[in-house]
C-alpha atoms as a PDB file:
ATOM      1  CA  UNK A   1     108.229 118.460 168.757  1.00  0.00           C
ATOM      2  CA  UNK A   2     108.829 120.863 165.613  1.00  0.00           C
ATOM      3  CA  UNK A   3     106.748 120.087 162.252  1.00  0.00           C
ATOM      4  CA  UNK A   4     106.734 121.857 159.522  1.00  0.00           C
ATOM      5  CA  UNK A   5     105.458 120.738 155.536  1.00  0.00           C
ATOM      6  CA  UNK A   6     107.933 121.767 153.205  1.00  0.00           C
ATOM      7  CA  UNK A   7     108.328 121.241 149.020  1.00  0.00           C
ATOM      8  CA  UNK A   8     112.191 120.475 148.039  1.00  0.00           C
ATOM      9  CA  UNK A   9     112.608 120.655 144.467  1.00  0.00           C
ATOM     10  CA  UNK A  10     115.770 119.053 143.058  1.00  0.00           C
ATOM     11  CA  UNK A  11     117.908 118.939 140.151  1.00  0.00           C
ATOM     12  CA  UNK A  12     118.373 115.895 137.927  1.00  0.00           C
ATOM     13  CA  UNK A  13     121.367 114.593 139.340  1.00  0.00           C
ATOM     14  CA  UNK A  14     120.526 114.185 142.656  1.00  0.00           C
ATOM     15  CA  UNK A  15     117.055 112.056 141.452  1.00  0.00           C
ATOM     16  CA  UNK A  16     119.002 108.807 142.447  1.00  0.00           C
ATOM     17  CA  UNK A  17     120.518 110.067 145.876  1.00  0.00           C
ATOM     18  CA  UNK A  18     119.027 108.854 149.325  1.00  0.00           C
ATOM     19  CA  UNK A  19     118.181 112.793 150.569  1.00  0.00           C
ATOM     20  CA  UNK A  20     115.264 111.740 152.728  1.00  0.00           C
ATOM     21  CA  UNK A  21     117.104 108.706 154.538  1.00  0.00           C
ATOM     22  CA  UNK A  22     119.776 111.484 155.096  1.00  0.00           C
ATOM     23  CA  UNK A  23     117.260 113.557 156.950  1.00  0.00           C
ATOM     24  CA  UNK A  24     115.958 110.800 158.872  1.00  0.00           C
ATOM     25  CA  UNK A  25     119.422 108.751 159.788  1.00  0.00           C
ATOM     26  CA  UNK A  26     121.502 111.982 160.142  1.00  0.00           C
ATOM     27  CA  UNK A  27     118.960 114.059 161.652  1.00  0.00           C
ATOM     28  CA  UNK A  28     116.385 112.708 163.619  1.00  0.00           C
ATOM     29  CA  UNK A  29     113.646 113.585 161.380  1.00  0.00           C
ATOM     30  CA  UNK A  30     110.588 111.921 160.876  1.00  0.00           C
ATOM     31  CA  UNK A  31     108.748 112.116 157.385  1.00  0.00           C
ATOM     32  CA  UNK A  32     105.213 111.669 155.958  1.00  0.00           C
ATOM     33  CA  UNK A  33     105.475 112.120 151.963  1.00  0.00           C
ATOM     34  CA  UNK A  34     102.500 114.025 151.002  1.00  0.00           C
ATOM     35  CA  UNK A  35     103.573 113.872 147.420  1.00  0.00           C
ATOM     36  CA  UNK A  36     106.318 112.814 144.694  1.00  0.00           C
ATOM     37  CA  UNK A  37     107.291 113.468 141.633  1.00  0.00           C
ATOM     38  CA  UNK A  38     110.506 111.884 141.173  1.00  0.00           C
ATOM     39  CA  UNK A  39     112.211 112.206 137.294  1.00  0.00           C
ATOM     40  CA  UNK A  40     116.277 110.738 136.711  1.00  0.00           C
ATOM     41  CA  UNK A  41     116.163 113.339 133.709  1.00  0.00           C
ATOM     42  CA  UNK A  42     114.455 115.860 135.042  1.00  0.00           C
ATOM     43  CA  UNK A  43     114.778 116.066 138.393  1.00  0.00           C
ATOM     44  CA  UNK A  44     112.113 115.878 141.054  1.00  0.00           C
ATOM     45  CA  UNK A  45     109.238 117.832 143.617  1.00  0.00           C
ATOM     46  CA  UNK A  46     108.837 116.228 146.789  1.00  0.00           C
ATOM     47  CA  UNK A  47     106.180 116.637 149.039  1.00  0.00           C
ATOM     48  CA  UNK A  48     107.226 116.260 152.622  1.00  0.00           C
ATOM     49  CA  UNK A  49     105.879 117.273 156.323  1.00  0.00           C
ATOM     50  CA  UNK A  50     109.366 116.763 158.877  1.00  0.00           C
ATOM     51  CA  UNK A  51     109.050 116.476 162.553  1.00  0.00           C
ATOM     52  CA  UNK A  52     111.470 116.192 164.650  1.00  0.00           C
ATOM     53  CA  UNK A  53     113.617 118.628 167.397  1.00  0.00           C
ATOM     54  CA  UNK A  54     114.427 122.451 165.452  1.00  0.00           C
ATOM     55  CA  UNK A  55     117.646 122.389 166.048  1.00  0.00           C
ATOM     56  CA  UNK A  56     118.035 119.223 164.035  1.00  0.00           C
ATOM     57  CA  UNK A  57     115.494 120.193 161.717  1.00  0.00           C
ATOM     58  CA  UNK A  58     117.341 123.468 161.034  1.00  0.00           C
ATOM     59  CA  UNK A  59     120.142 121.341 160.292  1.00  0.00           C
ATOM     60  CA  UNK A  60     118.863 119.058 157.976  1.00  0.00           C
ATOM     61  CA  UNK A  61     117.754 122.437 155.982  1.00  0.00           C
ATOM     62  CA  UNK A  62     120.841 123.201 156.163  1.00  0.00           C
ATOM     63  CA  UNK A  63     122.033 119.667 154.763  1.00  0.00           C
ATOM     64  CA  UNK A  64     119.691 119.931 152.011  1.00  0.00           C
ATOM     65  CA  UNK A  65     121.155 123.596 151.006  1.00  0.00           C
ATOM     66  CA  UNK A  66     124.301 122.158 150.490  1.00  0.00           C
ATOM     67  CA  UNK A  67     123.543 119.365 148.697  1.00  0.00           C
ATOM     68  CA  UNK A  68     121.783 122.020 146.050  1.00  0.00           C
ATOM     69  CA  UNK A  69     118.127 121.077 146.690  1.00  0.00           C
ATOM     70  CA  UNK A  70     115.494 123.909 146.942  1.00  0.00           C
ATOM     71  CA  UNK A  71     113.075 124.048 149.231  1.00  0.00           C
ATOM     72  CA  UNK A  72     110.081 126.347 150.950  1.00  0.00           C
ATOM     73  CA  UNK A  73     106.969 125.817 153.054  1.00  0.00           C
ATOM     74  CA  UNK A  74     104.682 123.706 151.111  1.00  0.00           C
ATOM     75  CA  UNK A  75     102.255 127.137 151.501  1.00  0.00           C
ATOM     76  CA  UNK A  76     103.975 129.103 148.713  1.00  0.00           C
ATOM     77  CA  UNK A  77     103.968 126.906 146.471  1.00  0.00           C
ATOM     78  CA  UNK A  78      99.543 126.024 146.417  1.00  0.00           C
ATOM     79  CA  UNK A  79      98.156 129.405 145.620  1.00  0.00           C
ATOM     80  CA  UNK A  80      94.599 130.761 145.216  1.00  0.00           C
ATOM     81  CA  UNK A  81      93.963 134.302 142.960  1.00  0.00           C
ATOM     82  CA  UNK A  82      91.349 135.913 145.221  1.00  0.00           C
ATOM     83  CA  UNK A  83      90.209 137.793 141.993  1.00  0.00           C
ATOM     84  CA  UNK A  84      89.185 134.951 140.290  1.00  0.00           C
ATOM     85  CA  UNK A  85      87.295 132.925 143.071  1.00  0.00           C
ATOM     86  CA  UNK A  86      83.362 132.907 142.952  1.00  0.00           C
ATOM     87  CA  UNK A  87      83.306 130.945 146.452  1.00  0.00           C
ATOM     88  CA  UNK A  88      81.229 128.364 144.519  1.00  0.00           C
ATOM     89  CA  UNK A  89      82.657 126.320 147.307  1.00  0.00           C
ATOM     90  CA  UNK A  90      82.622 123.104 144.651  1.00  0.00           C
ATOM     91  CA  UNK A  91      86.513 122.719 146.381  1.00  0.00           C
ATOM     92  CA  UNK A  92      85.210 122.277 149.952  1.00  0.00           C
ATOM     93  CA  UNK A  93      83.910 118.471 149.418  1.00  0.00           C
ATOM     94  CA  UNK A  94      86.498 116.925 147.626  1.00  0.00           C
ATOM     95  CA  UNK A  95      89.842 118.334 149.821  1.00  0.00           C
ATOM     96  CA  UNK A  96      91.153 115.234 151.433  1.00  0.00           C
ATOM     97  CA  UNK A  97      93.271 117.967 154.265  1.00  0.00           C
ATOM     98  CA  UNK A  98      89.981 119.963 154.635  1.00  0.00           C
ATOM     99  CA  UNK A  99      92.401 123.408 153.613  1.00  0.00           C
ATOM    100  CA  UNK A 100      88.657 124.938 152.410  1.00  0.00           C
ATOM    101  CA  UNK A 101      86.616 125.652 154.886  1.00  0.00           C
ATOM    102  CA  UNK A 102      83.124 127.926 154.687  1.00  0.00           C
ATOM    103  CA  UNK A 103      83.373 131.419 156.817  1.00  0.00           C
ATOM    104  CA  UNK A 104      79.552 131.433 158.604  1.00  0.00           C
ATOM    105  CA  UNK A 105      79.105 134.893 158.538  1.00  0.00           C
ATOM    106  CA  UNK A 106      80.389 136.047 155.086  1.00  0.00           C
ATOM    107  CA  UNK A 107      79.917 132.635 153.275  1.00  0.00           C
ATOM    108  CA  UNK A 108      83.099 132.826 151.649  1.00  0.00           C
ATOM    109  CA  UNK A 109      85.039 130.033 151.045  1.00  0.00           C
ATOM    110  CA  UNK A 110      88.683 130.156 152.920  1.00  0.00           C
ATOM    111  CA  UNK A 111      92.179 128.574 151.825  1.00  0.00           C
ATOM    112  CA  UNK A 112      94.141 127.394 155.319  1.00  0.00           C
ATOM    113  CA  UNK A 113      97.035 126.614 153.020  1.00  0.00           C
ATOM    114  CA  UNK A 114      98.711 125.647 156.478  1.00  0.00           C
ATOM    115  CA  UNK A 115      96.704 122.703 156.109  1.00  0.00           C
ATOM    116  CA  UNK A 116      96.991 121.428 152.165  1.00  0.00           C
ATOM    117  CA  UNK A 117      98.569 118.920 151.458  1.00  0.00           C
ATOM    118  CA  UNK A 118      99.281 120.023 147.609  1.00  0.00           C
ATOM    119  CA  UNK A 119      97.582 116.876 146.142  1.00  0.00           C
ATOM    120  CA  UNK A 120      96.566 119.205 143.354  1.00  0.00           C
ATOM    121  CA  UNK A 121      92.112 118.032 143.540  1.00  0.00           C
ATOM    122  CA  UNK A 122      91.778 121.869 143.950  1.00  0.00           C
ATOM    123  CA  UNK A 123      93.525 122.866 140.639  1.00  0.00           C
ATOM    124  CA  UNK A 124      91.771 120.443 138.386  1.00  0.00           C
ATOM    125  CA  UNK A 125      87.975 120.880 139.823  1.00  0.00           C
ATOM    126  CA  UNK A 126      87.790 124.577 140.366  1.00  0.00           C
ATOM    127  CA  UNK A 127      85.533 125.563 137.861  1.00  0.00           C
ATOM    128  CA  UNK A 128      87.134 129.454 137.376  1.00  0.00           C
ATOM    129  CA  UNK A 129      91.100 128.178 137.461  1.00  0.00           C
ATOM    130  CA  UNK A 130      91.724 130.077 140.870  1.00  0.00           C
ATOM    131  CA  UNK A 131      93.761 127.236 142.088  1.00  0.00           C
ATOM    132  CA  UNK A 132      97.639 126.913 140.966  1.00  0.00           C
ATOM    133  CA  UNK A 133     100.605 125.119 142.041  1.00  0.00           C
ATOM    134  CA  UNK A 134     103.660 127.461 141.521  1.00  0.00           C
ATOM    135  CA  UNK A 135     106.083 124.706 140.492  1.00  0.00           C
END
């Protein structure tokens, strides 16, 4: 079993078309939404994590290419600036995925953006704006 989270942004006129039942009826793939924001003028972001086989996950990418949504692992697009973090670790408590986890030796705080979930908590609570969502 292949999973993989992945952010599909897409355009305005697809906002009323069933792309997700399209993955799942047409490719085998089973969904968790993570997180939507879903806009008939504007378009949309979707959240999703897809399991399923690879090969038909691979081709559900592929459906989703042609239909003109974008997409890329949900890792690119929840970013920290290592510059600007003070590992105040005031992130660590209030991550629902537990992406922020303490390193015992150095007492830095670490980002497993494998794990996030892009709920955005991060971004509004960091006290020194090292969180962003590249939308």
């Amino acid at each position: 079993m292949f999973q993989k989270r992945i952010v599909l942004h897409f355009p305005d006129y697809l906002a009323d078309q069933p792309i997700v039942y399209k993955l799942v009826e047409d490719y085998n793939l089973r969904f968790n939404i993570l997180k939507a924001y879903i806009n008939s003028e504007e378009g949309g972001l979707l959240v999703l994590e897809l399991s399923g086989e690879r090969a038909d996950y691979q081709q559900g990418l592929k459906y989703l290419e042609e239909a003109g949504v974008e997409f890329r692992p949900l890792s690119k697009d929840i970013v920290r600036d290592e510059k600007r973090c003070t590992h105040c670790s005031v992130c660590i408590p209030i991550c629902p995925s537990g992406a922020f986890i303490v390193n015992d030796t150095t007492r830095e705080v670490q980002f497993k953006d494998d794990l996030c979930i892009a709920c955005g908590t991060c971004i509004k609570i960091c006290p020194v704006c090292a969180m962003e969502m590249k939308i």
